[in-house]
PDB file of N, CA and C in Angstrom:
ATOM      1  N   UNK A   1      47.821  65.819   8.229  1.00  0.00           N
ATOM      2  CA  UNK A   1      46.977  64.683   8.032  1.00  0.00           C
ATOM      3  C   UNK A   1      46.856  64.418   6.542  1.00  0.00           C
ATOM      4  N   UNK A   2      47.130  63.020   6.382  1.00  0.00           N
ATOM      5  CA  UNK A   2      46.867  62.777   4.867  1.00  0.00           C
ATOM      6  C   UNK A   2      45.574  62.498   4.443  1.00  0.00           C
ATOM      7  N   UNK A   3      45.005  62.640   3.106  1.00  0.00           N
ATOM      8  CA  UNK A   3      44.152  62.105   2.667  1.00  0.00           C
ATOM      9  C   UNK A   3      43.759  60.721   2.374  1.00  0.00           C
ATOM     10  N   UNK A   4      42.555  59.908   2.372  1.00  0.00           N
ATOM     11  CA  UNK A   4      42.938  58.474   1.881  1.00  0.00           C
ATOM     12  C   UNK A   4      43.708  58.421   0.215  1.00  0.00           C
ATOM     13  N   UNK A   5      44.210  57.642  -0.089  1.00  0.00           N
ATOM     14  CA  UNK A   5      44.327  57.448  -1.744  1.00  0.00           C
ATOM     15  C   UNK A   5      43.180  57.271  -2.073  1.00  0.00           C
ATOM     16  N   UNK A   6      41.720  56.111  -1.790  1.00  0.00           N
ATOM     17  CA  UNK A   6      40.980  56.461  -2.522  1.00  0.00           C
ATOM     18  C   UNK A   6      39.874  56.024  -1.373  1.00  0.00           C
ATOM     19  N   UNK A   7      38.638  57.259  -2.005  1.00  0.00           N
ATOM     20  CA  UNK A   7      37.890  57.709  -1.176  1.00  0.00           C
ATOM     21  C   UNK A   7      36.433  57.626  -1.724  1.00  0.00           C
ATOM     22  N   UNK A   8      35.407  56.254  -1.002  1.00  0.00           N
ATOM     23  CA  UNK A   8      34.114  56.317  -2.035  1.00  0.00           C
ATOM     24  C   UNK A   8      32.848  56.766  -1.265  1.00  0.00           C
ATOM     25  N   UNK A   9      32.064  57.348  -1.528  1.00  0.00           N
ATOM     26  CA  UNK A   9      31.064  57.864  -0.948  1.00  0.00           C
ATOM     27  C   UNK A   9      30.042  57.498  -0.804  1.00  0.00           C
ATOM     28  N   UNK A  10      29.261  57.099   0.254  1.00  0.00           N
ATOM     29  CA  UNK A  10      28.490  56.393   0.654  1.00  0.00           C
ATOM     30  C   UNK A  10      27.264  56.806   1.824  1.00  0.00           C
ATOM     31  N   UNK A  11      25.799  56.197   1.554  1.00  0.00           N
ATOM     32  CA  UNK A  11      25.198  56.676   2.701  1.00  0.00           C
ATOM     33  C   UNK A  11      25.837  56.637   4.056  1.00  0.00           C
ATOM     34  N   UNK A  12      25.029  57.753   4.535  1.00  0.00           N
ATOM     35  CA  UNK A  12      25.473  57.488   6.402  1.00  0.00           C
ATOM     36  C   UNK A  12      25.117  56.552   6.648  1.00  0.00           C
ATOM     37  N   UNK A  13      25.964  55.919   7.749  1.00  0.00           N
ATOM     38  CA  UNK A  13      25.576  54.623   8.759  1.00  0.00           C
ATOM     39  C   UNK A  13      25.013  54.807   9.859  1.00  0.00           C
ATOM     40  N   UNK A  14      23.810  54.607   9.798  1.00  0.00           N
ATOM     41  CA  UNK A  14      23.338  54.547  11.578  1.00  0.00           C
ATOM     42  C   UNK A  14      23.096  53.306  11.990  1.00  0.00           C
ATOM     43  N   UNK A  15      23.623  53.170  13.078  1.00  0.00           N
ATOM     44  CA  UNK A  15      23.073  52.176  14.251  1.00  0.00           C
ATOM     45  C   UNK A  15      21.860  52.109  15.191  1.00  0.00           C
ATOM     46  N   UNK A  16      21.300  51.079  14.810  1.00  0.00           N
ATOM     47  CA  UNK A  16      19.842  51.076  15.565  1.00  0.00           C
ATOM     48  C   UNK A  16      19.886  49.626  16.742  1.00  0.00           C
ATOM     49  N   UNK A  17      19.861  50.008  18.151  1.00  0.00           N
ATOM     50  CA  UNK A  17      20.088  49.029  19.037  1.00  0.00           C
ATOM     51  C   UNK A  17      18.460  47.985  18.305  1.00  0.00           C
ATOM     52  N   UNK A  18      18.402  46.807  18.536  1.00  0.00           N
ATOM     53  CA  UNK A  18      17.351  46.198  18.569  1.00  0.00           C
ATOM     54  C   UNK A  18      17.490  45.129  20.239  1.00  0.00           C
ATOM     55  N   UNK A  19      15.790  45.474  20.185  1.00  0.00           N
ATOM     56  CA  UNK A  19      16.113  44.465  22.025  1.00  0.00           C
ATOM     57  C   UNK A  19      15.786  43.409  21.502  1.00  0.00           C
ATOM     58  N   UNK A  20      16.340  41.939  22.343  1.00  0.00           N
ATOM     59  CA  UNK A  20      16.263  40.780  22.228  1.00  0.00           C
ATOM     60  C   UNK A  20      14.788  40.340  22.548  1.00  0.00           C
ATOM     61  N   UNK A  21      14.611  40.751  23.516  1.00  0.00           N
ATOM     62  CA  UNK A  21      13.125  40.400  24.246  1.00  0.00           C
ATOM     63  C   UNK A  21      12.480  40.321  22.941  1.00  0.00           C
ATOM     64  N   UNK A  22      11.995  41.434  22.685  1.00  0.00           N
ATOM     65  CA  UNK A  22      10.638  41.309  21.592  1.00  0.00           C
ATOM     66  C   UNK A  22      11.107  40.476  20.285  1.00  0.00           C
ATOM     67  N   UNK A  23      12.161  39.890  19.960  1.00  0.00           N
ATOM     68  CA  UNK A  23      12.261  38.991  18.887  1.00  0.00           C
ATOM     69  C   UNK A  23      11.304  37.813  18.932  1.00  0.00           C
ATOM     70  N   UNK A  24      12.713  37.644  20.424  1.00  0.00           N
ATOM     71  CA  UNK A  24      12.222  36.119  20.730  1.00  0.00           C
ATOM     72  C   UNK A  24      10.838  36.402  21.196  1.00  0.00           C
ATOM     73  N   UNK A  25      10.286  36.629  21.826  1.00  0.00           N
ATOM     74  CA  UNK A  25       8.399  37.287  21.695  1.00  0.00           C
ATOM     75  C   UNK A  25       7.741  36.208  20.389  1.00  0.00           C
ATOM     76  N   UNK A  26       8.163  37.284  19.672  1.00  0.00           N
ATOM     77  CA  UNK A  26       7.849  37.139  18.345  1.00  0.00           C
ATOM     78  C   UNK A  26       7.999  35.778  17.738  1.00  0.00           C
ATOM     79  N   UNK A  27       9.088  35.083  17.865  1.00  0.00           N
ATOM     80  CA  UNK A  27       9.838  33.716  17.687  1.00  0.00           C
ATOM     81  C   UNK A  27       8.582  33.056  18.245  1.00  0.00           C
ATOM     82  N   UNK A  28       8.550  33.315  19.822  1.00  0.00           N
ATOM     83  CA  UNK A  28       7.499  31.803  20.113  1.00  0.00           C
ATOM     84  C   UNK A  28       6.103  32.142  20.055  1.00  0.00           C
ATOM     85  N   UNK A  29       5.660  33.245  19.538  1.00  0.00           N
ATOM     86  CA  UNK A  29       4.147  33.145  18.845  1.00  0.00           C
ATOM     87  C   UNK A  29       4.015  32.377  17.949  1.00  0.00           C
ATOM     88  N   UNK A  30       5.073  32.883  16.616  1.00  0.00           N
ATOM     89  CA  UNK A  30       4.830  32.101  15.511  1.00  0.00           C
ATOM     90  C   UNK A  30       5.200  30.405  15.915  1.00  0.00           C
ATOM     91  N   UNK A  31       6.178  29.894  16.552  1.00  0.00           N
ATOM     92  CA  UNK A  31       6.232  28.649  16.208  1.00  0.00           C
ATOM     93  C   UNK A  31       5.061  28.291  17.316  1.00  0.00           C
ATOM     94  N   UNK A  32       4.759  28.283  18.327  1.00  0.00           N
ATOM     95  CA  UNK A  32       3.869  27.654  19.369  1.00  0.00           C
ATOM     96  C   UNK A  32       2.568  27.097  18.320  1.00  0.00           C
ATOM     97  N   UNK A  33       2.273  28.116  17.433  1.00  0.00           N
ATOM     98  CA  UNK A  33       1.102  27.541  16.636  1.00  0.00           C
ATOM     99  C   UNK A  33       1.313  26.330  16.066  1.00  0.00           C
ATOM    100  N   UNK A  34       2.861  26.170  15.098  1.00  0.00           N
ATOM    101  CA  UNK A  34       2.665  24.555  14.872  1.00  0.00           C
ATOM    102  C   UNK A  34       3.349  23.551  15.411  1.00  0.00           C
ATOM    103  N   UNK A  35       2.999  24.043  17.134  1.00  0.00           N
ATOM    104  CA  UNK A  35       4.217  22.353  17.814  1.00  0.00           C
ATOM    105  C   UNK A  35       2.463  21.771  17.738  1.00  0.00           C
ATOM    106  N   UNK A  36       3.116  20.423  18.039  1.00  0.00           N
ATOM    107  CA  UNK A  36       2.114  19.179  17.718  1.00  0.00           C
ATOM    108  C   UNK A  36       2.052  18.782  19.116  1.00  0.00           C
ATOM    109  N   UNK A  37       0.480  18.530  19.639  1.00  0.00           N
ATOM    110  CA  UNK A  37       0.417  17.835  21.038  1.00  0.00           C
ATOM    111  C   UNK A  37       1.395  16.565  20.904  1.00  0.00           C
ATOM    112  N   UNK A  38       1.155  16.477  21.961  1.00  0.00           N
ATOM    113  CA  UNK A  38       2.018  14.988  22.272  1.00  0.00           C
ATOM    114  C   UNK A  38       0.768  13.615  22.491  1.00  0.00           C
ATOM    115  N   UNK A  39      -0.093  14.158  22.741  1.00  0.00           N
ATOM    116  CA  UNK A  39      -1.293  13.201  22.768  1.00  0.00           C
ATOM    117  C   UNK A  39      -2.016  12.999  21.116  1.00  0.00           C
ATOM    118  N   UNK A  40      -1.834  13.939  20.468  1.00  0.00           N
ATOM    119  CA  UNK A  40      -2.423  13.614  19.348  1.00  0.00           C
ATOM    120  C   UNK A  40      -1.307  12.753  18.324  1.00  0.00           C
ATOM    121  N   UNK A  41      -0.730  12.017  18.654  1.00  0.00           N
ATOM    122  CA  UNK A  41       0.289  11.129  17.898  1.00  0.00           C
ATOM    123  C   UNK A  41      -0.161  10.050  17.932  1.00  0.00           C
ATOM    124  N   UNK A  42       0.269   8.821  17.156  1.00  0.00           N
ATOM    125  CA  UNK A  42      -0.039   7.262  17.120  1.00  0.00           C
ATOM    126  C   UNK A  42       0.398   6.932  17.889  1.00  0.00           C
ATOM    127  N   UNK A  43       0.059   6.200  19.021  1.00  0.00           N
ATOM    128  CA  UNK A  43       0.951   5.952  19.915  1.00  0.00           C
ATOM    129  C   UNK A  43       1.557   4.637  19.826  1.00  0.00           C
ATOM    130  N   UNK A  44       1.311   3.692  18.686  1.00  0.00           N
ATOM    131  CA  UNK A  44       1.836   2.359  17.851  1.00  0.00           C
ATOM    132  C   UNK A  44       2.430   2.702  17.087  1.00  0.00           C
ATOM    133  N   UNK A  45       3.913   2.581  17.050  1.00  0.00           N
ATOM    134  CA  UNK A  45       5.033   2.946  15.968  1.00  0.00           C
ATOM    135  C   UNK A  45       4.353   1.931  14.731  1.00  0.00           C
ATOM    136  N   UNK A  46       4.202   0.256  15.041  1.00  0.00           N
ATOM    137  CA  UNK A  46       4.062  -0.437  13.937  1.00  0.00           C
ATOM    138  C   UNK A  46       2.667  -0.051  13.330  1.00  0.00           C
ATOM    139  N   UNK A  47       1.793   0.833  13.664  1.00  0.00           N
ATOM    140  CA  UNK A  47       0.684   0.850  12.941  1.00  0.00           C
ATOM    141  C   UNK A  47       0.750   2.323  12.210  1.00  0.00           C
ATOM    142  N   UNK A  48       1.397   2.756  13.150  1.00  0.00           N
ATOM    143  CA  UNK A  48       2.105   4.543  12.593  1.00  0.00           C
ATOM    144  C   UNK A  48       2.718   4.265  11.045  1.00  0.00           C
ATOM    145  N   UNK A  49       3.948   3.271  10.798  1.00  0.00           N
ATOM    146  CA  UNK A  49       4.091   3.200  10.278  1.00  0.00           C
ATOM    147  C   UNK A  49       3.061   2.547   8.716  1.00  0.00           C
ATOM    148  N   UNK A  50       2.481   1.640   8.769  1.00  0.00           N
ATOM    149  CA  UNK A  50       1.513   0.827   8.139  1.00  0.00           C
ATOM    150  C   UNK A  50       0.609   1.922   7.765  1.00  0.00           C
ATOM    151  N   UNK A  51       0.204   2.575   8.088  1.00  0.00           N
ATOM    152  CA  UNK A  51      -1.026   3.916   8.002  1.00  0.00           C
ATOM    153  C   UNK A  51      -0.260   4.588   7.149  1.00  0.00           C
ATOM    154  N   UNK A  52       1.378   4.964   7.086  1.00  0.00           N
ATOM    155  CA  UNK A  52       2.000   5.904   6.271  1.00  0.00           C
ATOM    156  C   UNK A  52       2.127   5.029   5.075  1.00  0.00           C
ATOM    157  N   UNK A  53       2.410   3.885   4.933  1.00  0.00           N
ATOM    158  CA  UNK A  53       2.496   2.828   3.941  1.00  0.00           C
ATOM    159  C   UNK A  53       1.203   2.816   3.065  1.00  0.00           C
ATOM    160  N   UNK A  54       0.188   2.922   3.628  1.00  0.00           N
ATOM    161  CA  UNK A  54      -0.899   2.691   3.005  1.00  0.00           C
ATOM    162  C   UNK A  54      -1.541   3.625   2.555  1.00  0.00           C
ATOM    163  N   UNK A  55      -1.126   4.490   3.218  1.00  0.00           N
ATOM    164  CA  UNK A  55      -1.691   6.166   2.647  1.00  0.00           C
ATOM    165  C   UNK A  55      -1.088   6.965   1.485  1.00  0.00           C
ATOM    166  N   UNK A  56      -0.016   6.413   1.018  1.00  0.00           N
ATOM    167  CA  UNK A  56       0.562   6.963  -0.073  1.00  0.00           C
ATOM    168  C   UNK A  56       0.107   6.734  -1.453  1.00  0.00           C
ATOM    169  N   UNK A  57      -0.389   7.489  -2.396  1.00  0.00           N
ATOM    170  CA  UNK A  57      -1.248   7.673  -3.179  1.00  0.00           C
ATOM    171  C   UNK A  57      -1.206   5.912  -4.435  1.00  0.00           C
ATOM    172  N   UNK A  58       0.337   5.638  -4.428  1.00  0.00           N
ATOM    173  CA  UNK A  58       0.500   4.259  -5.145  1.00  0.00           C
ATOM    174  C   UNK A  58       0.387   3.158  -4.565  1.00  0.00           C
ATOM    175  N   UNK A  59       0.071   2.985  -2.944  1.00  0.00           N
ATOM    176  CA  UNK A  59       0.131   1.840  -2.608  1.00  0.00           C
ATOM    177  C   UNK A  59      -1.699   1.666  -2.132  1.00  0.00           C
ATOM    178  N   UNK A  60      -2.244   2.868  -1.935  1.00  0.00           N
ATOM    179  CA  UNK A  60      -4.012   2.561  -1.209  1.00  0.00           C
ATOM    180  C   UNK A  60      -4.523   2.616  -3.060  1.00  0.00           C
ATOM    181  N   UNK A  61      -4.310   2.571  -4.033  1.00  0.00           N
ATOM    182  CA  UNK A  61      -5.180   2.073  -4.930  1.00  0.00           C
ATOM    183  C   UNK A  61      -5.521   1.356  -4.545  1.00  0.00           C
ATOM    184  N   UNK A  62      -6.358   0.292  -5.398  1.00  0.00           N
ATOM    185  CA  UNK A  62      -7.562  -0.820  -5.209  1.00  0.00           C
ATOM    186  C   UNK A  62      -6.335  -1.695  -3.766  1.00  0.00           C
ATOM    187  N   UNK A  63      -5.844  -1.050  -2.809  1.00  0.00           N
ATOM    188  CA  UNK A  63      -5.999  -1.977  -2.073  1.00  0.00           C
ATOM    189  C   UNK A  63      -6.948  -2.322  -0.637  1.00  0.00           C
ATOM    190  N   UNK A  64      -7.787  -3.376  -0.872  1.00  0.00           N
ATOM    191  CA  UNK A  64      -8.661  -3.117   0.301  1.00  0.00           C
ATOM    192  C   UNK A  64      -7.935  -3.830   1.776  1.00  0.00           C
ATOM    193  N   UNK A  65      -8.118  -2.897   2.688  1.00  0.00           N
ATOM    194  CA  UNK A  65      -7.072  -2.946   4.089  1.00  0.00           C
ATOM    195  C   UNK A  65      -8.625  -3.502   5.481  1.00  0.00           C
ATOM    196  N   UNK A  66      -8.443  -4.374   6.098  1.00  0.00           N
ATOM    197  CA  UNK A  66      -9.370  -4.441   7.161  1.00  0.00           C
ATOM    198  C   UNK A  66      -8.478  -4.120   8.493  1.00  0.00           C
ATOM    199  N   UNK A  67      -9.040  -3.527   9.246  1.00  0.00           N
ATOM    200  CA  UNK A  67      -8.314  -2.865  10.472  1.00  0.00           C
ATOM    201  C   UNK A  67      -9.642  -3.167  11.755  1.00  0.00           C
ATOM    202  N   UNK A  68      -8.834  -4.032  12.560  1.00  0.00           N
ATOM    203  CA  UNK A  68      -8.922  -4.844  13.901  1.00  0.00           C
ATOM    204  C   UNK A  68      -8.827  -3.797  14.738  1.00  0.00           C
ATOM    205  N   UNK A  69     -10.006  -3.207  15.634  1.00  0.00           N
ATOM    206  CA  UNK A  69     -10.275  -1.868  16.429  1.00  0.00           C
ATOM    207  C   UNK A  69     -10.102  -2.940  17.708  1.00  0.00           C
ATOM    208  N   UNK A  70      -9.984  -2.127  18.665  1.00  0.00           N
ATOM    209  CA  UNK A  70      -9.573  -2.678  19.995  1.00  0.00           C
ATOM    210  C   UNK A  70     -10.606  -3.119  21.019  1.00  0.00           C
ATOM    211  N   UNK A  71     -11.980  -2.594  20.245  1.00  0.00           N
ATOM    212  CA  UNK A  71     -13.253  -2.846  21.223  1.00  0.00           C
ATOM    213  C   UNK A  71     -13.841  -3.866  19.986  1.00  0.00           C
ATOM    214  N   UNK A  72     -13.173  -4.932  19.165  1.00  0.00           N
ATOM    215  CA  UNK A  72     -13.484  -6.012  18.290  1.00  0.00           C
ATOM    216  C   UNK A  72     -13.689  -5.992  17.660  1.00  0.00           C
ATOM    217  N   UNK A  73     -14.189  -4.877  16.900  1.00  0.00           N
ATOM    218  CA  UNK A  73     -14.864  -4.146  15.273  1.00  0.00           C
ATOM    219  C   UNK A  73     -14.177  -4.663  14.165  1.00  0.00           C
ATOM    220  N   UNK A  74     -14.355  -4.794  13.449  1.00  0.00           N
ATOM    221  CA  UNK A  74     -13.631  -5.074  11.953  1.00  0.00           C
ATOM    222  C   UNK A  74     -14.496  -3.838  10.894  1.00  0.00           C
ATOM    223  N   UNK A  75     -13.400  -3.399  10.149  1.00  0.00           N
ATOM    224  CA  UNK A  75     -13.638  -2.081   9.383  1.00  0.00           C
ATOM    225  C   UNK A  75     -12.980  -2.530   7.822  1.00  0.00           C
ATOM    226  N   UNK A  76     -13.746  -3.188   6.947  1.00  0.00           N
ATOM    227  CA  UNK A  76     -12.819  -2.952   6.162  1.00  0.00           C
ATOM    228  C   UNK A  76     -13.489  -2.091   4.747  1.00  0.00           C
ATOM    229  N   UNK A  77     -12.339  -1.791   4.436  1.00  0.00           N
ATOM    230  CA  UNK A  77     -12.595  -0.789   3.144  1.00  0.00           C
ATOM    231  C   UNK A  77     -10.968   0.308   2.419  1.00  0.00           C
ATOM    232  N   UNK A  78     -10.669   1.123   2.007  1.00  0.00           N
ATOM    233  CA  UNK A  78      -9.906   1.790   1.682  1.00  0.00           C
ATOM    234  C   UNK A  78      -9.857   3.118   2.354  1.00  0.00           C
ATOM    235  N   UNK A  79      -8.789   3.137   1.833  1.00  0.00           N
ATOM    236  CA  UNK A  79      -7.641   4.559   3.064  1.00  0.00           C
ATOM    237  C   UNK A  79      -7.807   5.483   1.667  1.00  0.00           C
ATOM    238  N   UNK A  80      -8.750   6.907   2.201  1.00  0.00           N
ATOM    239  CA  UNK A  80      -9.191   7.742   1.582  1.00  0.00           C
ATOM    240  C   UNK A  80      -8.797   9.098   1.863  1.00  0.00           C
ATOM    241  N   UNK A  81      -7.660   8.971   3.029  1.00  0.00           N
ATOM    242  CA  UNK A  81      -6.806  10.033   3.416  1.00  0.00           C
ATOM    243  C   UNK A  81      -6.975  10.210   5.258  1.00  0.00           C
ATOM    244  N   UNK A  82      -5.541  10.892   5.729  1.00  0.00           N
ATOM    245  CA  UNK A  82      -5.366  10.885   7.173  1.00  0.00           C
ATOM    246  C   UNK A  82      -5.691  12.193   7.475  1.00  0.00           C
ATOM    247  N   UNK A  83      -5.858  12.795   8.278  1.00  0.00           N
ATOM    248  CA  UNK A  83      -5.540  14.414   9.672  1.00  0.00           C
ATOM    249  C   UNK A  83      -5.320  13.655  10.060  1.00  0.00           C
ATOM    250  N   UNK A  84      -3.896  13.900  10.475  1.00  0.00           N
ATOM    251  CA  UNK A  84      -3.316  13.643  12.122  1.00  0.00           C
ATOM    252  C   UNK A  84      -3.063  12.270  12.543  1.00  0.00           C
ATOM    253  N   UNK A  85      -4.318  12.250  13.549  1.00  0.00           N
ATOM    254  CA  UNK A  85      -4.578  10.925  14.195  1.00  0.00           C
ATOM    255  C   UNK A  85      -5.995   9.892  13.706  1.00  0.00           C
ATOM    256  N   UNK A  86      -6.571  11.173  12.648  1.00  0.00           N
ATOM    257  CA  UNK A  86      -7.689  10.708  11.874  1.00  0.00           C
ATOM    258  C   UNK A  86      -7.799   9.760  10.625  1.00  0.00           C
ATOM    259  N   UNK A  87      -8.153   8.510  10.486  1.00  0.00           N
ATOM    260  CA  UNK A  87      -7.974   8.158   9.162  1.00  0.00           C
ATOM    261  C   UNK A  87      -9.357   8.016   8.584  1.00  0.00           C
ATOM    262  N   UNK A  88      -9.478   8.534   7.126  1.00  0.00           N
ATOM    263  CA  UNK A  88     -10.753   8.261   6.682  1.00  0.00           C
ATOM    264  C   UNK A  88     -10.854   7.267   5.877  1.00  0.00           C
ATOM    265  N   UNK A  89     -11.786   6.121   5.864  1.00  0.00           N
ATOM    266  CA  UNK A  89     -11.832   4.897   5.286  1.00  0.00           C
ATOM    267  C   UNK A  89     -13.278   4.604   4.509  1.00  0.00           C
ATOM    268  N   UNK A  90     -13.091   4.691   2.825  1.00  0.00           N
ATOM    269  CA  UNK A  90     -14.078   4.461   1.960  1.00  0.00           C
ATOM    270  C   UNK A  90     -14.656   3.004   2.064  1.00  0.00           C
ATOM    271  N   UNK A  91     -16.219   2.816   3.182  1.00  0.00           N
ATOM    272  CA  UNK A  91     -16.228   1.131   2.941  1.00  0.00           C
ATOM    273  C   UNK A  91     -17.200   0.943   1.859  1.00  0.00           C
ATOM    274  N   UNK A  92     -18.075  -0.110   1.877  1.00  0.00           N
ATOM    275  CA  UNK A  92     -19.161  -0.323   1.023  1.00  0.00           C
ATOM    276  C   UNK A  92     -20.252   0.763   0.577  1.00  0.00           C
ATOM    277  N   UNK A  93     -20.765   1.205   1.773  1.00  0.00           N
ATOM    278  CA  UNK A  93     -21.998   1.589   1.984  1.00  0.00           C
ATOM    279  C   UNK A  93     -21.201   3.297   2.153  1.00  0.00           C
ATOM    280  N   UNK A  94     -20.522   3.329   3.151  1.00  0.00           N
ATOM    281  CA  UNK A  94     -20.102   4.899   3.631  1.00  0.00           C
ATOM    282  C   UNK A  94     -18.563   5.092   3.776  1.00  0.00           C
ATOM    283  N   UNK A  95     -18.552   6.160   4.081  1.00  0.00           N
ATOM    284  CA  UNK A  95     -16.870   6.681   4.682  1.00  0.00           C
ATOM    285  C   UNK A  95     -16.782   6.815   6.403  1.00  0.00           C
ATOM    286  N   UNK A  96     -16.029   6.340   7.149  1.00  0.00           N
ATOM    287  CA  UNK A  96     -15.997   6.284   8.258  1.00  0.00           C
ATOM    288  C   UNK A  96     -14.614   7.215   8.752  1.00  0.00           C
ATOM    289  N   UNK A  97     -14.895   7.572   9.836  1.00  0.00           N
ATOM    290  CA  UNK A  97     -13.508   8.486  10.067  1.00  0.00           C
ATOM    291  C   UNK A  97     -12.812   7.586  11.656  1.00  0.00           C
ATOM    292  N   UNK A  98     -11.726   6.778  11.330  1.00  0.00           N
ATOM    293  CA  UNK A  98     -10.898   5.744  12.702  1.00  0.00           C
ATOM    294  C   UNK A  98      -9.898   6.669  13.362  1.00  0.00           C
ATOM    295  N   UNK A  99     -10.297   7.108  14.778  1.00  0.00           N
ATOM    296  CA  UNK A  99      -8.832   7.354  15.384  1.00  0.00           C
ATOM    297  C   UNK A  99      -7.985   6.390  15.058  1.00  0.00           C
ATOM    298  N   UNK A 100      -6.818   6.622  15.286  1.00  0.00           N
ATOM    299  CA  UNK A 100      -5.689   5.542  14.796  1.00  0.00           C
ATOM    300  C   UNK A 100      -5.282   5.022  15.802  1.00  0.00           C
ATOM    301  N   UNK A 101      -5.604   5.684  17.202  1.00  0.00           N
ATOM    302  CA  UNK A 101      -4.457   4.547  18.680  1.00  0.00           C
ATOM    303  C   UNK A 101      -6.035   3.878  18.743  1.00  0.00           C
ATOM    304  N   UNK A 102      -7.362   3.694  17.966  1.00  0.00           N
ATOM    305  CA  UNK A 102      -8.066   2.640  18.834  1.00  0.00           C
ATOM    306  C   UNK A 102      -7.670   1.462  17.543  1.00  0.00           C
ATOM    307  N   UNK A 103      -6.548   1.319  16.765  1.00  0.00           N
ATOM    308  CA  UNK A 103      -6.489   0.019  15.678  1.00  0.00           C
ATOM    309  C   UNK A 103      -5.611  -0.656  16.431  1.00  0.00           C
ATOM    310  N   UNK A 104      -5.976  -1.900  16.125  1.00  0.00           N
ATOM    311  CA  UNK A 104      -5.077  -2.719  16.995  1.00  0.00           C
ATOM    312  C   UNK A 104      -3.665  -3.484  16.000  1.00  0.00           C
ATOM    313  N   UNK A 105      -4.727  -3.578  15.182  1.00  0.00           N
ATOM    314  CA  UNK A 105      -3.859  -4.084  13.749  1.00  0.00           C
ATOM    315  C   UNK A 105      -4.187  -4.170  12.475  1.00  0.00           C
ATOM    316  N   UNK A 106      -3.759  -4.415  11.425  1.00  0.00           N
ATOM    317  CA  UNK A 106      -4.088  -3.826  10.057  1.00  0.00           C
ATOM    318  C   UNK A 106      -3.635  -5.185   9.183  1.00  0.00           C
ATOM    319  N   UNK A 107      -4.915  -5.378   8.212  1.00  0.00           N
ATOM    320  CA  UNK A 107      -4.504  -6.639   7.480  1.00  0.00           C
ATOM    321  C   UNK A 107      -4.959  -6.599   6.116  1.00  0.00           C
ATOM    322  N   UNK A 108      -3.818  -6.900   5.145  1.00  0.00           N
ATOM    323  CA  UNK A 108      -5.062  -6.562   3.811  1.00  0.00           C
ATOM    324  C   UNK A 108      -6.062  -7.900   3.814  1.00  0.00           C
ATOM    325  N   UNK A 109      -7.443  -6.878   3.428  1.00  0.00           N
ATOM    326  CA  UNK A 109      -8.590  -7.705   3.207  1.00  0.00           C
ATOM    327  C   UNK A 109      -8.410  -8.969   1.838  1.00  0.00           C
ATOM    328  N   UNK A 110      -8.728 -10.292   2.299  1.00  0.00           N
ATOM    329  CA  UNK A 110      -8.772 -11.236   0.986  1.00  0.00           C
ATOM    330  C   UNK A 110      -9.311 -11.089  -0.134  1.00  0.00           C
ATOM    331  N   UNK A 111     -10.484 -10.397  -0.034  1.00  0.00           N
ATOM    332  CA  UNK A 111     -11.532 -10.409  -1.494  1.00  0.00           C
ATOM    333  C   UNK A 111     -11.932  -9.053  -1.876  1.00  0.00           C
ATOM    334  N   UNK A 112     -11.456  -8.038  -0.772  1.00  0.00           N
ATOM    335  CA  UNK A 112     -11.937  -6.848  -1.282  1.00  0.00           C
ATOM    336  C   UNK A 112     -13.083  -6.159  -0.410  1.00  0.00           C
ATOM    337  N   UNK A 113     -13.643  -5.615  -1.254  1.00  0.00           N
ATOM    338  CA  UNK A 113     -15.203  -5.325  -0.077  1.00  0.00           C
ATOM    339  C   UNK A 113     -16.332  -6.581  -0.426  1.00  0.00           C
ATOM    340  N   UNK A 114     -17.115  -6.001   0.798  1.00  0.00           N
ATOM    341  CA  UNK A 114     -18.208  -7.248   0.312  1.00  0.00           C
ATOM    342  C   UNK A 114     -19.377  -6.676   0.266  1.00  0.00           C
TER     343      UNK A 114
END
């Protein structure tokens, strides 16, 4: 039997079986925490979108937005930040917090607040 020509020395190798089960275990603990209901979404793409438009830190400066609620309300004032399905809106007097599927539609206000 020959020797190798060249020969480098190295830790032992062990093999350690790992079971599949407990990964994936593991896998859908961690993600299950951040799937997103399906009910807590906008359920108006065009207002979904408009809410992301307006919420971005250069476009809600001084702009004042009135938003048409579905039970007739008129809300107007500024977009002071979202959670979720939550939008919070700086008016005159207070801050109000609008689910977003009760807007029906979104218009910038003419004069501002009043």
């Amino acid at each position: 039997m020959e020797e190798p020509l060249l020969f480098i020395q190295t830790p032992p190798f062990y093999y350690v079986e790992v079971d599949e089960d407990t990964e994936e275990a593991s896998l859908e603990e961690s993600t299950s925490v951040y799937e997103l209901s399906r009910r807590e979404r906008i359920k108006n793409p065009v207002i979904a979108r408009q809410l992301h438009y307006f919420s971005q830190p250069v476009n809600r400066k001084n702009r004042c937005l009135t938003f048409h609620l579905t039970n007739g309300e008129k809300i107007t004032g500024f977009i002071e930040g979202m959670d979720g399905i939550l939008i919070k809106v700086r008016t005159l007097n207070e801050t109000k917090t609008i689910n977003a599927n009760e807007i029906e539609s979104i218009s910038i206000a003419p004069k501002g607040l009043k």
